[in-house]
Protein backbone atom coordinates (compact mmCIF):
# COMPACT_ATOMS: atom_id res chain seq x y z
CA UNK A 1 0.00 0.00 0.00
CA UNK A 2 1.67 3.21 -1.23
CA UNK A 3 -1.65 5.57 -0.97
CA UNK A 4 -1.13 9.00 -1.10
CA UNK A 5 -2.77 12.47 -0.80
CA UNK A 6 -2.08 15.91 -0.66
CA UNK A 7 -4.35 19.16 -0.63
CA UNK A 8 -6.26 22.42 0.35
CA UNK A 9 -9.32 22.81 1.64
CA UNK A 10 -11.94 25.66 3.73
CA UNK A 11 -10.13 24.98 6.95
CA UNK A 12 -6.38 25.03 5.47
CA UNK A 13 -7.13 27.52 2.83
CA UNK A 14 -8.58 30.49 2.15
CA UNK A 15 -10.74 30.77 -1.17
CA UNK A 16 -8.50 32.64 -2.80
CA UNK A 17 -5.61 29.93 -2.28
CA UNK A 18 -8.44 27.14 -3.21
CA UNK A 19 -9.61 28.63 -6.58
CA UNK A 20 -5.67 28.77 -7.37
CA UNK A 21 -5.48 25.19 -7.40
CA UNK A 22 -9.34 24.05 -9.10
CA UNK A 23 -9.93 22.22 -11.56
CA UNK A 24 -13.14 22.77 -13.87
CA UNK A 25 -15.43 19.54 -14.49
CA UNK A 26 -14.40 20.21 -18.20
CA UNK A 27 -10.57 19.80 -17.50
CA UNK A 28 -10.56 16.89 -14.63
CA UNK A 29 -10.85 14.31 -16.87
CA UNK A 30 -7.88 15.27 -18.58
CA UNK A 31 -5.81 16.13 -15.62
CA UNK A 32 -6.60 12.79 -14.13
CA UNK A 33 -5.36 11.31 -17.18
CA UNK A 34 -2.05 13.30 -16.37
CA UNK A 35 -1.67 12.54 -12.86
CA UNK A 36 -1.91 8.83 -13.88
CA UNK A 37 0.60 9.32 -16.26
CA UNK A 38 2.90 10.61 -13.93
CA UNK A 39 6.98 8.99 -13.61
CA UNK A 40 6.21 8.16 -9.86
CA UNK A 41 2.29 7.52 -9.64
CA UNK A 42 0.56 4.33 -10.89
CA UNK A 43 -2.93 5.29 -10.21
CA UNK A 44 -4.39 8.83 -9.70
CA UNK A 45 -7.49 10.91 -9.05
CA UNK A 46 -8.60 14.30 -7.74
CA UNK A 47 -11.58 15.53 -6.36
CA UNK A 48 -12.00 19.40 -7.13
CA UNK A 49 -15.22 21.31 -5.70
CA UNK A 50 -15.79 24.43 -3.82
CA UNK A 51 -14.23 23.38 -0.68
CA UNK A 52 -11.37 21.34 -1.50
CA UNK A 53 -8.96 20.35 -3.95
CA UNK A 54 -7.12 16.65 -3.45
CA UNK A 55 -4.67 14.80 -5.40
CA UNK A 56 -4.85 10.97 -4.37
CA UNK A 57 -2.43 8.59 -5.78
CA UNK A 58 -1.12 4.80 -5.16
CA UNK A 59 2.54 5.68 -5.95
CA UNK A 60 4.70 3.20 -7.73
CA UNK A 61 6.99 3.36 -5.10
CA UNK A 62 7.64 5.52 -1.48
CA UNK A 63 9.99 8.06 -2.84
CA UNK A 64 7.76 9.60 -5.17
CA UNK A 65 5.66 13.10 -3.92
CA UNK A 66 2.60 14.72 -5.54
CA UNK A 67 3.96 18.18 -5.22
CA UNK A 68 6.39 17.28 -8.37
CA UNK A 69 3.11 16.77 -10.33
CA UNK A 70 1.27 19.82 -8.76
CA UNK A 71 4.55 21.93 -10.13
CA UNK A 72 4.49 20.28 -13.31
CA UNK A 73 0.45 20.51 -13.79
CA UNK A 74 -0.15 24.42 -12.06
CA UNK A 75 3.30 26.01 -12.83
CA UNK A 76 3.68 26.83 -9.55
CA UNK A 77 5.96 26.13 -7.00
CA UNK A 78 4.21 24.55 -4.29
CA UNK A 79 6.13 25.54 -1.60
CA UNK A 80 4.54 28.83 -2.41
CA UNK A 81 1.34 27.08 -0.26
CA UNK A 82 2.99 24.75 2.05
CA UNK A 83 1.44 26.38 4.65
CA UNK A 84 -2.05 25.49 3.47
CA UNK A 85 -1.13 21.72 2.18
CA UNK A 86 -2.21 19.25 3.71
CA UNK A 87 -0.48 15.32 3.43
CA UNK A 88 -1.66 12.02 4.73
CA UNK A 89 0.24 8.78 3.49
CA UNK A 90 -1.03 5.39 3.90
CA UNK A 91 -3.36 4.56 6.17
CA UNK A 92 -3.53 7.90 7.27
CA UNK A 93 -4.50 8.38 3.37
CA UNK A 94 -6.84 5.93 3.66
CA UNK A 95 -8.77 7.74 6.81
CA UNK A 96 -9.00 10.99 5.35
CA UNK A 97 -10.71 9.67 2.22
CA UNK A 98 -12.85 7.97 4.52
CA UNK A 99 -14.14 10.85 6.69
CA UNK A 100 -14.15 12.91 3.60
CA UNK A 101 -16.51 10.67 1.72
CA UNK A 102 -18.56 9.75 4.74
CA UNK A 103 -18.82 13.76 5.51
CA UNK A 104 -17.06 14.04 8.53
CA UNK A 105 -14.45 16.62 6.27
CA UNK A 106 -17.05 18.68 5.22
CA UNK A 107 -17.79 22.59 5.79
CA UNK A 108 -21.53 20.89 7.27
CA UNK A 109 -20.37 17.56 8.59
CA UNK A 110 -23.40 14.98 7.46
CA UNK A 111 -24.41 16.80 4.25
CA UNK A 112 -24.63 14.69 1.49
CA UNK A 113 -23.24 16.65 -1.71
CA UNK A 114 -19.61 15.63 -0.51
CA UNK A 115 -20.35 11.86 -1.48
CA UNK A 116 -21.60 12.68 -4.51
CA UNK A 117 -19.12 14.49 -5.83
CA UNK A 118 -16.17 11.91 -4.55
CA UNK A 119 -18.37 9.19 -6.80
CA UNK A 120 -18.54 11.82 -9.88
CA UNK A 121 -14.59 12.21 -8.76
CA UNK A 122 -14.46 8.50 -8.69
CA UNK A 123 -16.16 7.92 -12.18
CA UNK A 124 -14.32 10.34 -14.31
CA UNK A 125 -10.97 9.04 -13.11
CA UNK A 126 -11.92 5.31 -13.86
CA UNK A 127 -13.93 6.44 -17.42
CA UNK A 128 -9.94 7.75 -18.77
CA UNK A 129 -8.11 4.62 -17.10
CA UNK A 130 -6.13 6.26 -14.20
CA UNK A 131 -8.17 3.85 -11.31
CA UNK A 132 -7.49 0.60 -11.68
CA UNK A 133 -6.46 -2.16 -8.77
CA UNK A 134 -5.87 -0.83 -4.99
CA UNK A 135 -7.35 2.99 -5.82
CA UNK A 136 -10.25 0.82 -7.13
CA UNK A 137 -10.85 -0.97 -3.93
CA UNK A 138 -10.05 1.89 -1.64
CA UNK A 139 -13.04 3.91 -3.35
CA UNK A 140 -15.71 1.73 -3.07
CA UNK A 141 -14.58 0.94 0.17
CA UNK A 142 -14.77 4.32 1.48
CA UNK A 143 -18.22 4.55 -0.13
CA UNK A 144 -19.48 1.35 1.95
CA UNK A 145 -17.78 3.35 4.92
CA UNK A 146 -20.17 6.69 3.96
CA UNK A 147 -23.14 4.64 4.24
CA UNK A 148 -22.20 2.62 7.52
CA UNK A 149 -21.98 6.40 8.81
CA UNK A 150 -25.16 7.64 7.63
CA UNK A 151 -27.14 4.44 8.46
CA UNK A 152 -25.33 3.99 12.21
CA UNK A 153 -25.62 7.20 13.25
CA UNK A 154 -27.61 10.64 13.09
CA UNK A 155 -25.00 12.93 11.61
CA UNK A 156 -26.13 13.60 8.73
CA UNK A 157 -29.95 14.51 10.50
CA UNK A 158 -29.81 18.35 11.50
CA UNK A 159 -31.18 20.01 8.12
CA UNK A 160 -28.51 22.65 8.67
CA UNK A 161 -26.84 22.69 4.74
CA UNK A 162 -25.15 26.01 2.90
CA UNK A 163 -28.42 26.05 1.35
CA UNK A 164 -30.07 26.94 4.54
CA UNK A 165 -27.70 29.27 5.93
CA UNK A 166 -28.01 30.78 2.36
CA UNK A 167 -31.63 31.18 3.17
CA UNK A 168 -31.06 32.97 6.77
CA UNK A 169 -28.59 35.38 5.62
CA UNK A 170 -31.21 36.51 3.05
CA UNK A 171 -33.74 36.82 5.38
CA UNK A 172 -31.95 38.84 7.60
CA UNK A 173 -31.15 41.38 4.65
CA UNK A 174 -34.39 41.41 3.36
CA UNK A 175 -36.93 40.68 6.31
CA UNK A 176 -38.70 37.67 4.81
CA UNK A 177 -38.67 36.06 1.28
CA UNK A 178 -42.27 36.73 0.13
CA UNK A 179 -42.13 37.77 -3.75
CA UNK A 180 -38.29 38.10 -4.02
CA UNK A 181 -36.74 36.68 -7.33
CA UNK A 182 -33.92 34.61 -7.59
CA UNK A 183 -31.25 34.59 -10.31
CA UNK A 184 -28.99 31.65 -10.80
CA UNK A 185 -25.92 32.39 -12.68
CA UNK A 186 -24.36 28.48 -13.58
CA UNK A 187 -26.08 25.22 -13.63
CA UNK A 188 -24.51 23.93 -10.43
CA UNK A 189 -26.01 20.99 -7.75
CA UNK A 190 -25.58 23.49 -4.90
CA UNK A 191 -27.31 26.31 -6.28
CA UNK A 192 -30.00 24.50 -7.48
CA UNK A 193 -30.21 23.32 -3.69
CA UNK A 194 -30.08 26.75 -2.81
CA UNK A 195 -32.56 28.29 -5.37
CA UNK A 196 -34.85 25.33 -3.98
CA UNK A 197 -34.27 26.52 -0.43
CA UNK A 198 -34.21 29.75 -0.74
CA UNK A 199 -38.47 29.29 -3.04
CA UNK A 200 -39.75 27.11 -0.17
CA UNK A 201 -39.17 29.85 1.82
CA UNK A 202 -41.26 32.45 -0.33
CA UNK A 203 -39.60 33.29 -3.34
CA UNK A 204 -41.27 33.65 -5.92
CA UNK A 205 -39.68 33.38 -9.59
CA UNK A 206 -36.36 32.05 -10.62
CA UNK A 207 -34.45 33.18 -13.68
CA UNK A 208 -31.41 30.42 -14.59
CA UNK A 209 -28.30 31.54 -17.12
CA UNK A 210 -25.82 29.10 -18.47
CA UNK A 211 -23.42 29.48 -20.82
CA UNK A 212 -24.61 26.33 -22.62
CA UNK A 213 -28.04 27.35 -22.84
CA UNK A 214 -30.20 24.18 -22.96
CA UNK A 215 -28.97 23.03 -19.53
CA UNK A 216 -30.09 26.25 -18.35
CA UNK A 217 -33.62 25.74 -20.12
CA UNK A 218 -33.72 22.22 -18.13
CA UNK A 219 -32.71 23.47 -14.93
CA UNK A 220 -35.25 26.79 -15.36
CA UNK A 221 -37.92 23.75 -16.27
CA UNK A 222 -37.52 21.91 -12.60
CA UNK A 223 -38.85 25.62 -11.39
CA UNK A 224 -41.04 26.88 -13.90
CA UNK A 225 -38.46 29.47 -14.22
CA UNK A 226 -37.29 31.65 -17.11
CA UNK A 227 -34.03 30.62 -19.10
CA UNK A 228 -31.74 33.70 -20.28
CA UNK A 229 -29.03 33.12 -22.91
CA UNK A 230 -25.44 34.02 -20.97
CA UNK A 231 -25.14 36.82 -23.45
CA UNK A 232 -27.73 38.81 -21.94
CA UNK A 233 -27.05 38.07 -18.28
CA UNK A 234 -26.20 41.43 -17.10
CA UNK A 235 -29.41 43.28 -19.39
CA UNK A 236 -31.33 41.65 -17.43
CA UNK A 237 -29.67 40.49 -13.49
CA UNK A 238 -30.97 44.03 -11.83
CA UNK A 239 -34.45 42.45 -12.21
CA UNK A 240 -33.00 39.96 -9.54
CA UNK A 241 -32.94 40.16 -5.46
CA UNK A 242 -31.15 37.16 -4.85
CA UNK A 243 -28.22 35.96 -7.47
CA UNK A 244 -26.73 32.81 -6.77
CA UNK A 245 -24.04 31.73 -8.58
CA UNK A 246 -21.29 28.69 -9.64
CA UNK A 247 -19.55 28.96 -12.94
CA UNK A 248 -16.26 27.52 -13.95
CA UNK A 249 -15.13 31.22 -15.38
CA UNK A 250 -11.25 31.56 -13.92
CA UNK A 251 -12.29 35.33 -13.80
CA UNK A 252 -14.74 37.67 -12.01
CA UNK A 253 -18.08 37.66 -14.07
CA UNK A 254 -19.38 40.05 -11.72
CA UNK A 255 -17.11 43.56 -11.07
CA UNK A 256 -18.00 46.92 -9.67
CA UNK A 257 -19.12 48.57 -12.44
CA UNK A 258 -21.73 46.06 -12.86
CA UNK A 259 -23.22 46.36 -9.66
CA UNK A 260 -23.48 49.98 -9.76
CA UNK A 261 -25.45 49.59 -13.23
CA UNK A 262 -27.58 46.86 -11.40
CA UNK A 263 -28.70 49.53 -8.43
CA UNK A 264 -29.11 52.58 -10.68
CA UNK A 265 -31.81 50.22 -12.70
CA UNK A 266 -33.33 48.91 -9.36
CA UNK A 267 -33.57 52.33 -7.33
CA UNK A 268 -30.98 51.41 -4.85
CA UNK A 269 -33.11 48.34 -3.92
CA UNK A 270 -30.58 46.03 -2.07
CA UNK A 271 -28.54 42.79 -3.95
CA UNK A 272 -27.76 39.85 -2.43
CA UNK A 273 -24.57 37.90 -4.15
CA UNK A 274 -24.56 33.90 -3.03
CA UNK A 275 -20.89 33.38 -4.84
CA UNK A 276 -20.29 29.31 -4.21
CA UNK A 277 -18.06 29.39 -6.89
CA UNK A 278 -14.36 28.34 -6.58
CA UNK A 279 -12.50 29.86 -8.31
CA UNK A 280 -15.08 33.30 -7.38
CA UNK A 281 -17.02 34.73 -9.92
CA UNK A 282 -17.92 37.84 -7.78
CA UNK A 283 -15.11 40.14 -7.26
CA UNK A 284 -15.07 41.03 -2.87
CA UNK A 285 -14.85 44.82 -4.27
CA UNK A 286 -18.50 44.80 -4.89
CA UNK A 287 -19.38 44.37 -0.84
CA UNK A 288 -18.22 47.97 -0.84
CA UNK A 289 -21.08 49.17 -2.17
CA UNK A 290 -24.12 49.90 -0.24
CA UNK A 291 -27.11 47.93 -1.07
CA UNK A 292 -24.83 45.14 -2.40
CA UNK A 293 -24.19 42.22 0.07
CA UNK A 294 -21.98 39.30 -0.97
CA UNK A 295 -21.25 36.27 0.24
CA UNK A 296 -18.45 33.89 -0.93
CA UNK A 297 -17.95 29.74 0.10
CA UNK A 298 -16.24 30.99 2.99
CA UNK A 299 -18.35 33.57 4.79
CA UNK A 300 -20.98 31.05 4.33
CA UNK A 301 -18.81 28.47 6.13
CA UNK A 302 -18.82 30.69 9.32
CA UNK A 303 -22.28 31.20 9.54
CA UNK A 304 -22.65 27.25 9.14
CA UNK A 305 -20.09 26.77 12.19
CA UNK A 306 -22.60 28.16 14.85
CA UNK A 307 -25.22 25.40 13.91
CA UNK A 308 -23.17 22.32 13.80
CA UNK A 309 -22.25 21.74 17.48
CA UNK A 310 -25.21 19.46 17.76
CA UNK A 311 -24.09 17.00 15.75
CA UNK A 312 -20.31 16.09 18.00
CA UNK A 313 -21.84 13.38 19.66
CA UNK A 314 -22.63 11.57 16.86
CA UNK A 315 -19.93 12.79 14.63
CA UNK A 316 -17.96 11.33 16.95
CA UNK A 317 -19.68 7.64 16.86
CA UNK A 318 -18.98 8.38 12.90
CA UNK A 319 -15.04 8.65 13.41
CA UNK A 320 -15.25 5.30 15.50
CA UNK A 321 -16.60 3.43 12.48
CA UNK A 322 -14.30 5.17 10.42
CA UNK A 323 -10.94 4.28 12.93
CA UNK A 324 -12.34 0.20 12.89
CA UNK A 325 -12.88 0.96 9.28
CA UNK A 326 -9.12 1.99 8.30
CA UNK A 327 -8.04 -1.07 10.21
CA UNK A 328 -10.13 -4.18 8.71
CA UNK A 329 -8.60 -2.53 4.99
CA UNK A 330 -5.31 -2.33 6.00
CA UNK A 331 -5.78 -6.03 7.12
CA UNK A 332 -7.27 -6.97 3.38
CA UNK A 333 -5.01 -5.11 1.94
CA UNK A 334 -1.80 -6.65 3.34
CA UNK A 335 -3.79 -9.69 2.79
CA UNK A 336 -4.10 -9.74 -0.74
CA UNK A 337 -0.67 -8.71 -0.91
CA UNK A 338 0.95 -12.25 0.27
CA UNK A 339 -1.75 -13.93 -1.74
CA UNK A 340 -0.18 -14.21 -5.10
CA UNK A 341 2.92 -15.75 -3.08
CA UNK A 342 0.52 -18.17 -1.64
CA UNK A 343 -1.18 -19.47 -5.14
CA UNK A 344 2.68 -19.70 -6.61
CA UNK A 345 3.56 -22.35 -3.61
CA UNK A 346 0.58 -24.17 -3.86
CA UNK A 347 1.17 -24.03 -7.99
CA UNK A 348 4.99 -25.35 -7.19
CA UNK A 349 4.08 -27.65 -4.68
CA UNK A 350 1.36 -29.58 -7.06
CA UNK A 351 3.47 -29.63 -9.95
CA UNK A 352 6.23 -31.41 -8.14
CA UNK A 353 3.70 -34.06 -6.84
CA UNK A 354 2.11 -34.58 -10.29
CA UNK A 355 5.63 -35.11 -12.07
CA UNK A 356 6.66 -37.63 -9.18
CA UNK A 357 3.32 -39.50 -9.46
CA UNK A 358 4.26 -39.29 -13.19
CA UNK A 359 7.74 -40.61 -12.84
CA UNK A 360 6.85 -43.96 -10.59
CA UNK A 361 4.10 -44.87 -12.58
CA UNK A 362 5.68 -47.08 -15.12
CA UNK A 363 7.69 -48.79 -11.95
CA UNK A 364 4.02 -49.39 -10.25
CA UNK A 365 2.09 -50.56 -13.07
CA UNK A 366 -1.24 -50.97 -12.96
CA UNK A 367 -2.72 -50.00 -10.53
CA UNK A 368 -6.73 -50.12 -9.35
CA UNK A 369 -9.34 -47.12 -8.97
CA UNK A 370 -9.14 -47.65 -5.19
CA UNK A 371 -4.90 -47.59 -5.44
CA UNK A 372 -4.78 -44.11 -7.65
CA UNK A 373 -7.54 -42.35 -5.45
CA UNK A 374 -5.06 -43.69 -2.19
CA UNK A 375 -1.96 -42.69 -4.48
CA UNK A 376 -3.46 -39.48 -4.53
CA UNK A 377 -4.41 -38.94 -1.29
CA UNK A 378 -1.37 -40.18 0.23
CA UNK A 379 0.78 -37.56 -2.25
CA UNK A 380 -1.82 -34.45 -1.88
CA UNK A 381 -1.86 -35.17 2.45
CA UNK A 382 1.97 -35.05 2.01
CA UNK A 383 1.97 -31.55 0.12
CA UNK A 384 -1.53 -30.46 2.51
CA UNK A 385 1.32 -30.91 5.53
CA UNK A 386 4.21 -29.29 4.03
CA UNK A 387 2.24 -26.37 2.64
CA UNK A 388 0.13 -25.77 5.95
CA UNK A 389 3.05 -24.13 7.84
CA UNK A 390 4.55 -21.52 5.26
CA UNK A 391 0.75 -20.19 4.36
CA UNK A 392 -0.01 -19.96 7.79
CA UNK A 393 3.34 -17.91 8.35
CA UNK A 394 2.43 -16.10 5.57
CA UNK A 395 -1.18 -15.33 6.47
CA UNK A 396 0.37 -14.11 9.95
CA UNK A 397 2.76 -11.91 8.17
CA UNK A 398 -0.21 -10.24 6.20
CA UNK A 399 -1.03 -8.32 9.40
CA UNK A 400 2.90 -6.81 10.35
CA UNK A 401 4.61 -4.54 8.79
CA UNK A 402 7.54 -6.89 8.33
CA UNK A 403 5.09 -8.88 6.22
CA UNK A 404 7.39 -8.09 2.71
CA UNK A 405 10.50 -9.28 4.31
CA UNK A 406 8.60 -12.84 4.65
CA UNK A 407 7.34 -12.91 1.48
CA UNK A 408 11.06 -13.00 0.00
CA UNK A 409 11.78 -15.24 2.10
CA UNK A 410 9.44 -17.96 1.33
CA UNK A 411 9.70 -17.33 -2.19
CA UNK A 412 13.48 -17.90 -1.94
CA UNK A 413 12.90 -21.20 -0.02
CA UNK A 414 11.02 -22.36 -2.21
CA UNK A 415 12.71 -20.96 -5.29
CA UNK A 416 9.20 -19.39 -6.44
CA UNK A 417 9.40 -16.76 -9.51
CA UNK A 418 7.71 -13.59 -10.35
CA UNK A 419 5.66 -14.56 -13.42
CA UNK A 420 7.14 -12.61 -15.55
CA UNK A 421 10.39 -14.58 -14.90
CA UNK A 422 8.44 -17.57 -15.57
CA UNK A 423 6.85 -16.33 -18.57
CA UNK A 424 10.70 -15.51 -20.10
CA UNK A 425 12.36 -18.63 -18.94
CA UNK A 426 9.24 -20.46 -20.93
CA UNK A 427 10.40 -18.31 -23.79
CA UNK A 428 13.53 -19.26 -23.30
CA UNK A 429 13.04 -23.08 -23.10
CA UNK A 430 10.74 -23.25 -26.57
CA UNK A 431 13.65 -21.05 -28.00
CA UNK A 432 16.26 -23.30 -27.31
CA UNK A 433 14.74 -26.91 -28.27
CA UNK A 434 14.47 -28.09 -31.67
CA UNK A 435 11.37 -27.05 -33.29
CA UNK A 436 8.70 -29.97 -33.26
CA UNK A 437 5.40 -30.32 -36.09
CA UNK A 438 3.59 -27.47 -33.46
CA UNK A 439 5.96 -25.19 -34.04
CA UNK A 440 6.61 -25.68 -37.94
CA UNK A 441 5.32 -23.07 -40.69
């Protein structure tokens, strides 16, 4: 097991570090690709949302580091942000993707967007090749883990969400929803959570623009909203009092100069910005304005921090799961490990027996049905007994850390091979001998 992962997210990072390092859903399959391709990484994937950005790899071997491909991918040096990285290696790997997928990571520990996006995460990695074997298993593994969590305990119970802080901090700037129109600005999950939040509360139209227009004609559909072509999003956002939005744009889509237009056309009636996008597509500068209130991913996350003390207790049955969790996969996982070791003895060990059998059976001649089934039990009882103490050594060895040195060392004993050597001394053997009718043109 050579997991590891590196990072920023809300609590090491502010969002102006985060957005440096994200990664739009229109690149990430690509970049995966990269990270896969990397000298020193043999499987990769990242998960890139508002919150966090994480590089998780199973490296090819313990020297390698994830910064070299974070230089190589950003252009940056990454010492630039050691401060805000974050690094867990092996089973400490393992237990942060666990608590991350089971929610326990999050900005609101329990909500459930954070799963979903690890399996979207998950998906697009596998869909370009770069998870494969151990990544593979430590995946849907952790997603077993997230649902142990949410079944086992209440965590993810208290209805507190970004969506509904989103709703109180509008309430408190406008007094009560009743009538107000919302504006989303992107096609993303969480602002269509918020948008739904923020219309069960009172609001009373929605307008949705998207740069690729039908999506925002579907998502305007699940409101009996109004879809706007991206081109004339700011012609017609002053008719909005609530403007949520999550593009991909690596720029501010919404400046100063807008948001004076916006208050001249609406009277200096008051704007409320919900910016959850990483990187931000509301420039701060605007919250200088009066009558315009903004609120980026991270003033968001301190309004959420008030409301989530309820939920320690059970968070903290969540990380017990999680801790017994860590532990049974590191157990498979050394497991599996010694098992290819264990199939080569037992291969060795049977062929030997069949080419003895073979050898003494012209010197036995005939013999019964009731001698060859005793033949054969006497021969595999022989093998059963010689076998039974190296695989139980190596089973043992499966749970230290010592467990490689072992391995070698049965596998010298017993002068076992690495299939590949087999497959070339094979070569070599039909190379050498004189070519029989199978192997004439």
């Amino acid at each position: 097991m050579r997991f590891q992962l590196i990072g920023v997210n809300h609590k090491t990072a502010p969002v102006e570090v985060r957005e440096r390092f994200a990664i739009p859903e229109s690149r990430l399959p690509d970049a995966c690709k990269k990270l896969s391709e990397h000298p020193a990484v043999a499987e990769g994937m990242i998960v890139s949302t508002c919150n966090r950005v994480e590089f998780i790899a199973n490296m090819k071997n313990g020297a390698g580091d994830l910064r070299d491909f974070m230089r190589d991918y950003f252009q940056v040096d990454p010492s630039q942000f050691e401060t805000h990285l974050y690094e867990f290696r092996e089973d400490e790997a393992v237990r942060h993707i666990f608590r991350v997928a089971a929610s326990l990571d999050s900005m609101v520990v329990g909500e459930p967007q954070i799963l979903g996006q690890v399996k979207e995460a998950y998906a697009t990695a596998r869909a370009v090749g770069a998870v494969r074997a151990q990544l593979d298993q430590l995946l849907t593994r952790a997603f077993a883990v997230a649902k142990r969590v949410r079944t086992e305990t209440a965590v993810g119970s208290s209805s507190v969400s970004i969506a509904s802080v989103a709703v109180e901090l509008a309430e408190k700037i406008f007094g009560n929803l009743q009538g107000k129109c919302v504006y989303l600005v992107g096609a993303g999950k969480m602002s269509e959570l918020a948008a739904r939040h923020l219309l069960a509360h009172g609001a009373s139209s929605i307008f949705v623009a998207n740069r690729t227009y039908d999506r925002a004609i579907r998502l305007a559909q699940k409101f009996d909203g109004q879809a706007v072509e991206f081109s004339r999003l700011y012609d017609t956002c002053d008719s909005a009092d609530i403007v949520i939005t999550s593009t991909g744009a690596p720029h501010f889509i919404f400046r100063p100069e807008h948001a004076e237009k916006f208050l001249a056309k609406r009277r200096n009636r008051p704007m409320f910005f919900i910016d959850i996008a990483v990187p931000r597509d509301v420039d701060p500068q605007m919250n200088k304005i009066d009558g315009i209130f903004v609120y980026d991913i991270d003033d968001l996350q301190q309004a959420v921090s008030s409301h989530v003390a309820d939920r320690r207790k059970e968070a903290e049955k969540a990380e017990a799961i999680v801790n017994g969790e860590v532990q049974k996969f590191h157990l498979r996982l050394q497991t599996l490990d010694v098992v290819p070791t264990i199939v080569s003895l037992q291969d060795h060990l049977e062929t030997i027996r069949q080419a003895e059998i073979d050898r003494v059976r012209g010197r036995l001649g005939p013999l019964s049905t009731d001698q060859e089934m005793a033949v054969e039990a006497l021969t595999r009882g022989i093998v059963n007994k010689i076998m039974h103490t190296p695989i139980s050594t190596l089973k043992t060895a499966a749970r230290d850390p010592e467990s490689t040195t072992v391995v070698d060392l049965v596998r010298r004993l017993f002068n076992l091979q690495d299939d590949k050597n087999k497959d070339s001394d094979k070569a070599q053997t039909t190379a050498g001998r004189p070519a029989g009718r199978g192997d004439q043109n």
